[in-house]
Protein backbone atom coordinates (compact mmCIF):
# COMPACT_ATOMS: atom_id res chain seq x y z
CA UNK A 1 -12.82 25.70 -22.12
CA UNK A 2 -14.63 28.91 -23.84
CA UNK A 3 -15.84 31.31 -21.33
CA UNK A 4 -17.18 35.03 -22.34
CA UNK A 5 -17.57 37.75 -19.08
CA UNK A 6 -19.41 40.65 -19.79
CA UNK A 7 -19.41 43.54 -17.20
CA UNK A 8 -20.46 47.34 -17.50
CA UNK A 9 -17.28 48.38 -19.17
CA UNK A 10 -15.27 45.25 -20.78
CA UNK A 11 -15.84 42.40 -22.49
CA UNK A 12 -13.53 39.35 -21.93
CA UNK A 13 -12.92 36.54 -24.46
CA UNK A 14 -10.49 33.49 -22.80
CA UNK A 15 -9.93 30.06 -24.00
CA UNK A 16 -7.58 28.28 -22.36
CA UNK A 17 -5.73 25.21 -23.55
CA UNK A 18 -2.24 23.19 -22.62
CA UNK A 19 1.06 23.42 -24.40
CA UNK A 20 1.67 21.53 -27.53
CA UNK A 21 -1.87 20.57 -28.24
CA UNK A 22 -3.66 23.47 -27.06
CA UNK A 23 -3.46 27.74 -27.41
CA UNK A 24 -4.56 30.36 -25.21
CA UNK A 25 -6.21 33.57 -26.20
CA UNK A 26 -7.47 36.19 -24.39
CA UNK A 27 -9.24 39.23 -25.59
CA UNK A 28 -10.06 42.32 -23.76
CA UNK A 29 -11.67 45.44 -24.89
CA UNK A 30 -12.09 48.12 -22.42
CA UNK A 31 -14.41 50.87 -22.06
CA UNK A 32 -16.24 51.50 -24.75
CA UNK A 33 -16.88 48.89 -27.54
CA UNK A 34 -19.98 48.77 -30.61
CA UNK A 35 -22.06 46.00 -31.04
CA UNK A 36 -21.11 44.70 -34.33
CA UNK A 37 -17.44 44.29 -33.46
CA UNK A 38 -18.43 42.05 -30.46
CA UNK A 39 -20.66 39.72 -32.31
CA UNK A 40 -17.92 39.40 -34.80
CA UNK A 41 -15.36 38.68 -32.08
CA UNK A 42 -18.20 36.41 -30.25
CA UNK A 43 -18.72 34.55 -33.54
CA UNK A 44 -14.57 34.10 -34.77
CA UNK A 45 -13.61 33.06 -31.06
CA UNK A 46 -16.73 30.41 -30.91
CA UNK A 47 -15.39 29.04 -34.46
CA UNK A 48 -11.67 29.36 -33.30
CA UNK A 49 -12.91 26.86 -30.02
CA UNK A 50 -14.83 24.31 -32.08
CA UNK A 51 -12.01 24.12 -34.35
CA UNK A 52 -9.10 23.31 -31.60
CA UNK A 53 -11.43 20.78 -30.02
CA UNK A 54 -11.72 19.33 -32.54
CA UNK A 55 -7.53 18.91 -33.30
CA UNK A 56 -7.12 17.84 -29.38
CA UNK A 57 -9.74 14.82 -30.92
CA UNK A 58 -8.21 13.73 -33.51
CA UNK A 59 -5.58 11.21 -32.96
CA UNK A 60 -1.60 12.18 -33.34
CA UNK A 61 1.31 10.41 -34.91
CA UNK A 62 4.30 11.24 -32.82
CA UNK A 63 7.70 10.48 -34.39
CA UNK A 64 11.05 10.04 -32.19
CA UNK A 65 14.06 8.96 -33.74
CA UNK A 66 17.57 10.74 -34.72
CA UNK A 67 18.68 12.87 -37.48
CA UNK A 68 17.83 10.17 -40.35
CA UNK A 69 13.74 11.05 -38.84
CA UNK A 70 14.59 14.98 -38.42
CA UNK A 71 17.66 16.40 -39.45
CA UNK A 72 19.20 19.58 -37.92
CA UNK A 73 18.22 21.69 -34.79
CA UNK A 74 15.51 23.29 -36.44
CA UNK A 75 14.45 20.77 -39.14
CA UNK A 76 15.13 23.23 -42.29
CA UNK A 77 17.21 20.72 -44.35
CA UNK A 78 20.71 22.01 -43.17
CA UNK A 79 23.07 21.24 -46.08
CA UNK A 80 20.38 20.25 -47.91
CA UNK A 81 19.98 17.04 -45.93
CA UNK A 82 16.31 15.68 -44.76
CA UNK A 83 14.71 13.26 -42.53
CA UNK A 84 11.69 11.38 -43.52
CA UNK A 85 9.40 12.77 -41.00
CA UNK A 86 9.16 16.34 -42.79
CA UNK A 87 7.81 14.83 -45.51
CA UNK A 88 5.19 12.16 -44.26
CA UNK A 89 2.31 14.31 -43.48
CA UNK A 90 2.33 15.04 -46.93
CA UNK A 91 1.20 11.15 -47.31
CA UNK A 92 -1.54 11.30 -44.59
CA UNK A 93 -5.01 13.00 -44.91
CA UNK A 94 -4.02 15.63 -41.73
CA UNK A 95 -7.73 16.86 -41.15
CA UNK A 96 -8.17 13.19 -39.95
CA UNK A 97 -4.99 12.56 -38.21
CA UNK A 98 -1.92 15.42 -36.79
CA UNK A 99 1.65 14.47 -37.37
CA UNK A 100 4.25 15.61 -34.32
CA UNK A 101 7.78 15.24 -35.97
CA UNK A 102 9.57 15.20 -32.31
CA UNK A 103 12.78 13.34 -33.29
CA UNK A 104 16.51 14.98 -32.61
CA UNK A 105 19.53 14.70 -34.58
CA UNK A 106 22.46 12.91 -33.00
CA UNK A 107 20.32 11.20 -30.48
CA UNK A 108 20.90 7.34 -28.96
CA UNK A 109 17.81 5.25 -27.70
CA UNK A 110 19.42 6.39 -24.45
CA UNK A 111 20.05 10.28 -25.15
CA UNK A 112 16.50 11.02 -25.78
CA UNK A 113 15.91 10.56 -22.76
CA UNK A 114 18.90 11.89 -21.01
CA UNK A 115 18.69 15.51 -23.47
CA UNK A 116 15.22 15.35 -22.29
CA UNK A 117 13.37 14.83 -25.77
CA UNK A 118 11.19 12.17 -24.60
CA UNK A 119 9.33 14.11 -21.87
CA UNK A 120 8.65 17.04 -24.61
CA UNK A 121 6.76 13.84 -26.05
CA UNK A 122 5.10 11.16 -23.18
CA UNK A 123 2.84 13.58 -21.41
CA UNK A 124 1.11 15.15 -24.18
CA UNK A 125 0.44 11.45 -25.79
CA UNK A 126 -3.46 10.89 -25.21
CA UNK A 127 -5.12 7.84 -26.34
CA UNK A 128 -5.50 6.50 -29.16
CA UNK A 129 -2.10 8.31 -30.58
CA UNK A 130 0.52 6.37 -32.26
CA UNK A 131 4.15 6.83 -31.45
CA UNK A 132 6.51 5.88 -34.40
CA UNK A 133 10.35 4.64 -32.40
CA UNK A 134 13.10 4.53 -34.42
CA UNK A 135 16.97 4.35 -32.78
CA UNK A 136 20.22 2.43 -33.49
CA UNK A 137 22.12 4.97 -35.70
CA UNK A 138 23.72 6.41 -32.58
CA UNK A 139 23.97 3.32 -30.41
CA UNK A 140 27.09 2.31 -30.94
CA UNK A 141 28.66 4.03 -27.99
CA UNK A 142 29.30 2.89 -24.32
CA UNK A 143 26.26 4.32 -22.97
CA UNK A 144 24.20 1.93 -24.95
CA UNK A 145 24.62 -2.00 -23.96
CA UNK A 146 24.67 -4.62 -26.33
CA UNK A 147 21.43 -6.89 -26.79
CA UNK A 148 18.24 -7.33 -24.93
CA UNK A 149 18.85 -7.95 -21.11
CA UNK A 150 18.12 -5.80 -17.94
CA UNK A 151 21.77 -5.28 -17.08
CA UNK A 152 22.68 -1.88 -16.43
CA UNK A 153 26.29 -0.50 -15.55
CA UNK A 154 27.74 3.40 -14.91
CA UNK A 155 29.40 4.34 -18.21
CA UNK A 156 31.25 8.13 -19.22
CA UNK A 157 29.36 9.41 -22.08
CA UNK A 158 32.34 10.27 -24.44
CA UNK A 159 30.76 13.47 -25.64
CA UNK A 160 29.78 14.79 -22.49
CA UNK A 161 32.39 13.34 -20.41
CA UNK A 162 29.45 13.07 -17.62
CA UNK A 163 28.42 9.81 -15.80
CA UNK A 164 25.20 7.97 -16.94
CA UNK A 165 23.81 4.53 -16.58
CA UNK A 166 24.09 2.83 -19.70
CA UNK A 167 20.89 0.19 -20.36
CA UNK A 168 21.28 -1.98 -23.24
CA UNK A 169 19.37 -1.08 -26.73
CA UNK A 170 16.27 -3.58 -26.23
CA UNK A 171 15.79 -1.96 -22.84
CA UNK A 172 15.83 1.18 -23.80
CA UNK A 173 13.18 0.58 -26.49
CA UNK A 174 10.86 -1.39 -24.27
CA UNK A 175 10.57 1.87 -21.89
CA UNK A 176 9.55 3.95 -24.54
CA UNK A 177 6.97 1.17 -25.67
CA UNK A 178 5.72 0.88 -21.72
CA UNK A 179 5.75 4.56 -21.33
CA UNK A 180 3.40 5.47 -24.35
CA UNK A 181 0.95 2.23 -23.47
CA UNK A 182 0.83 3.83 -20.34
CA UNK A 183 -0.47 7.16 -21.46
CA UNK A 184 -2.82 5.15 -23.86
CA UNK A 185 -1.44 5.58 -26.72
CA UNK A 186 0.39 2.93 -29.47
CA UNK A 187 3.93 2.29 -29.62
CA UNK A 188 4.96 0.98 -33.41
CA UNK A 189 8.93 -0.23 -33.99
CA UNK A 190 10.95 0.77 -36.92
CA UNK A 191 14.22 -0.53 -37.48
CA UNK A 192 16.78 1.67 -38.55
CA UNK A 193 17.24 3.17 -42.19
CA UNK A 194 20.04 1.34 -44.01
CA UNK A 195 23.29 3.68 -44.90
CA UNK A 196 24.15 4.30 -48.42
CA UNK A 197 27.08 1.80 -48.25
CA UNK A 198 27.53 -0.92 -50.89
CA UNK A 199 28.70 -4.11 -51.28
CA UNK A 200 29.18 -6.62 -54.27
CA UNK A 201 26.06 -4.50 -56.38
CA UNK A 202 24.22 -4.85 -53.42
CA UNK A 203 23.74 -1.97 -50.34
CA UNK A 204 25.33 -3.16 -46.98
CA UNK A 205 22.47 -3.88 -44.33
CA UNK A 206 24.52 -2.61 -41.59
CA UNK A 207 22.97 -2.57 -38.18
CA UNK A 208 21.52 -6.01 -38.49
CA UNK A 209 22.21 -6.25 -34.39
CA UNK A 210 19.70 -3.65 -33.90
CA UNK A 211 17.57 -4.78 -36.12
CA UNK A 212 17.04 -7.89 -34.81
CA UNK A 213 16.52 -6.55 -31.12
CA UNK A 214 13.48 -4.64 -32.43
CA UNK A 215 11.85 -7.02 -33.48
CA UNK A 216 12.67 -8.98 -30.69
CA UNK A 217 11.27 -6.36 -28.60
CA UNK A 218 8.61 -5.65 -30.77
CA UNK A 219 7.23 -9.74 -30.53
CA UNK A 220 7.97 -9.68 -26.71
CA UNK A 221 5.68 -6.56 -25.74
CA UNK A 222 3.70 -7.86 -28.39
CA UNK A 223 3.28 -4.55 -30.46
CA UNK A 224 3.79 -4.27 -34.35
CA UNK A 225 7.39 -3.94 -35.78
CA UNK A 226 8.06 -2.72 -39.54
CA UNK A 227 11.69 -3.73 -40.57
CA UNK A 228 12.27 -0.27 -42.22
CA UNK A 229 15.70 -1.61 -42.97
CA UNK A 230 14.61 -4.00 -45.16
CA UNK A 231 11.88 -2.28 -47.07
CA UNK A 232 14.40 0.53 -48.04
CA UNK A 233 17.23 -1.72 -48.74
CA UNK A 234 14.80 -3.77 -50.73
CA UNK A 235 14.27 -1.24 -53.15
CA UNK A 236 17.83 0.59 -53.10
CA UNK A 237 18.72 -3.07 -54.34
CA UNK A 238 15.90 -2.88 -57.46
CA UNK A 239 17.43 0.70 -58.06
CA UNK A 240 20.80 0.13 -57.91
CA UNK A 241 23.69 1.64 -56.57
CA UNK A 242 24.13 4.68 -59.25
CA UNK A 243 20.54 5.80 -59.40
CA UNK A 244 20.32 5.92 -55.51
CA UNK A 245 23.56 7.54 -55.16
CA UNK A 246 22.64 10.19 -57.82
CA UNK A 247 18.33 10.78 -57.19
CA UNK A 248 19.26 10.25 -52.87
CA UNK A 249 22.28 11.01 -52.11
CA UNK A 250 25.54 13.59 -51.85
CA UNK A 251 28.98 12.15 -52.37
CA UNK A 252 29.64 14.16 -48.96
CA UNK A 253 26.66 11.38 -46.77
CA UNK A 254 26.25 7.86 -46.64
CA UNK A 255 23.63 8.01 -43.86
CA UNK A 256 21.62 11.50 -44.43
CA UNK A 257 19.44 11.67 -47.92
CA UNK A 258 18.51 14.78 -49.94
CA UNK A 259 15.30 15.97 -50.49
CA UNK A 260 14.06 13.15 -52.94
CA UNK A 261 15.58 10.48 -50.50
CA UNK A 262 13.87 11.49 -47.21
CA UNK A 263 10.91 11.92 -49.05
CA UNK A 264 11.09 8.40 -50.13
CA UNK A 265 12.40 6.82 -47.37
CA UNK A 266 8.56 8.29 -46.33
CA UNK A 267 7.17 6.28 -48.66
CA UNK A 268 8.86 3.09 -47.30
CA UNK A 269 7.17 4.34 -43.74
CA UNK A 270 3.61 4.15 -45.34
CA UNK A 271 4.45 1.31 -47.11
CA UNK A 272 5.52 -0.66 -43.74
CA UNK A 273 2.10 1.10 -41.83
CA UNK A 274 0.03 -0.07 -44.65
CA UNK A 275 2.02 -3.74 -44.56
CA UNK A 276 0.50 -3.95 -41.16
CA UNK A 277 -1.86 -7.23 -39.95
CA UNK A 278 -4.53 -4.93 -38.55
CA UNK A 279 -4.62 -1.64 -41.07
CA UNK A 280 -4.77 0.82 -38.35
CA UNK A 281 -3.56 3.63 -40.58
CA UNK A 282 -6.07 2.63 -43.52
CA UNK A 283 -8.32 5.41 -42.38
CA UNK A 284 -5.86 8.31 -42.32
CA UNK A 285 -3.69 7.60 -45.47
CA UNK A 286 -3.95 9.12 -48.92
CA UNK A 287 -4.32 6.86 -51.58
């Protein structure tokens, strides 16, 4: 909304918008005020409108994930150590498309809910948004259940030492796949990035459990599922251990790249959106 109120001795600029995708500004000048300087306000408010509405239209990638996605509290490369979602936006034409990098380090499929993550996300996904899930890093802990199933059971988080009912990993992704359908947008599945662990010349696929529930998941709520896993490992493979280990890597972190690694480990991303059946990210991507 834009809304000007003119009275004897103020003018009053407001726009009001919601959090995350909108701002709010409000400008008052009292008493006495020239002409010139109003039109110019008039004129740099109108523009300032035109251009949020048309952000709020154009559609957002959300990303939600662990540290491997965004790394640190504040996503500044702590210890010199990225995720891939800093760097995707730099792949994507962002006057067509916004990137939200909303994933937290340390995080289980289960956690993002329970720390509260996910509902800085689900309401403010409109539709026609995309929502990127990637998960299994931290699942390996009682409050995440093995496999696909509907079971549930009361678990002690060992970190908080706090009671919480543990779902297993499929579950947990098919809520966040029901939960952005049902704001309209479009859930996508990644499967996990693959460690820099190596066996016999060749890096170790670990995590093949939870790789294969997302794309179980993935063919059950019948949504698209890019085996990030295998894309990366893929190429680590055609690399080979020492350049990977020297161009992504520290000796210090077999799961969190450098700079060079995250960014192409956002490559592999693109790669995967651009491997899939229907194109939907055609239209926003650089070439």
């Amino acid at each position: 909304m834009f809304e000007v109120r003119i009275s004897a001795r103020k003018l009053v600029f407001i726009t009001n918008y919601m959090p995350d995708r909108y701002w709010s500004v409000q400008f008052i000048i009292m008493e006495k005020y020239n002409q010139p300087l109003l039109i110019v306000l008039f004129v740099l408010l109108s523009s300032f409108t035109i251009y949020k509405t048309r952000e709020n239209n154009k559609p957002t990638l959300w990303l939600i994930g662990d540290s491997t996605v965004r790394n640190g509290t504040y996503d500044r490369g702590d210890g010199g150590l990225w995720g891939w979602g800093h760097f995707i936006h730099e792949l994507f034409d962002t006057t067509k498309i916004s990137i939200q990098n909303k994933a937290f380090g340390g995080t289980s499929s289960l956690s993002f809910v329970t720390g509260g993550f996910w509902e800085k996300v689900r309401p403010n996904i409109k539709k026609g948004d995309y929502v990127l899930i990637q998960f299994g890093h931290n699942d390996g802990n009682p409050t995440t259940l093995k496999g696909n199933g509907d079971d549930s059971t009361m678990v002690t988080n060992p970190k908080t030492q706090k009671s919480v009912m543990a779902h297993s990993f499929g579950y947990n992704i098919r809520k966040y796949i029901d939960e952005t359908k049902a704001m309209g947008g479009i859930p996508i599945v990644l499967s996990l990035v693959p460690r820099n662990i190596w066996k016999d010349g060749k890096v170790d696929r670990v995590g093949a459990e939870y790789v294969a529930i997302d794309k179980e998941v993935a063919t059950q709520k019948g949504v698209d599922f890019i085996d990030l896993n295998k894309i990366i490992a893929d190429h680590y493979d055609e690399l080979g251990e020492a350049k990977v280990m020297a161009d992504y890597f520290t000796v210090k972190d077999h799961t969190h790249t450098i700079e060079a690694g995250a960014k192409f480990n956002a490559a592999c991303v693109v790669e995967g959106l651009r491997g899939l059946k229907k194109q939907p990210f055609k239209k926003y991507l650089l070439n």
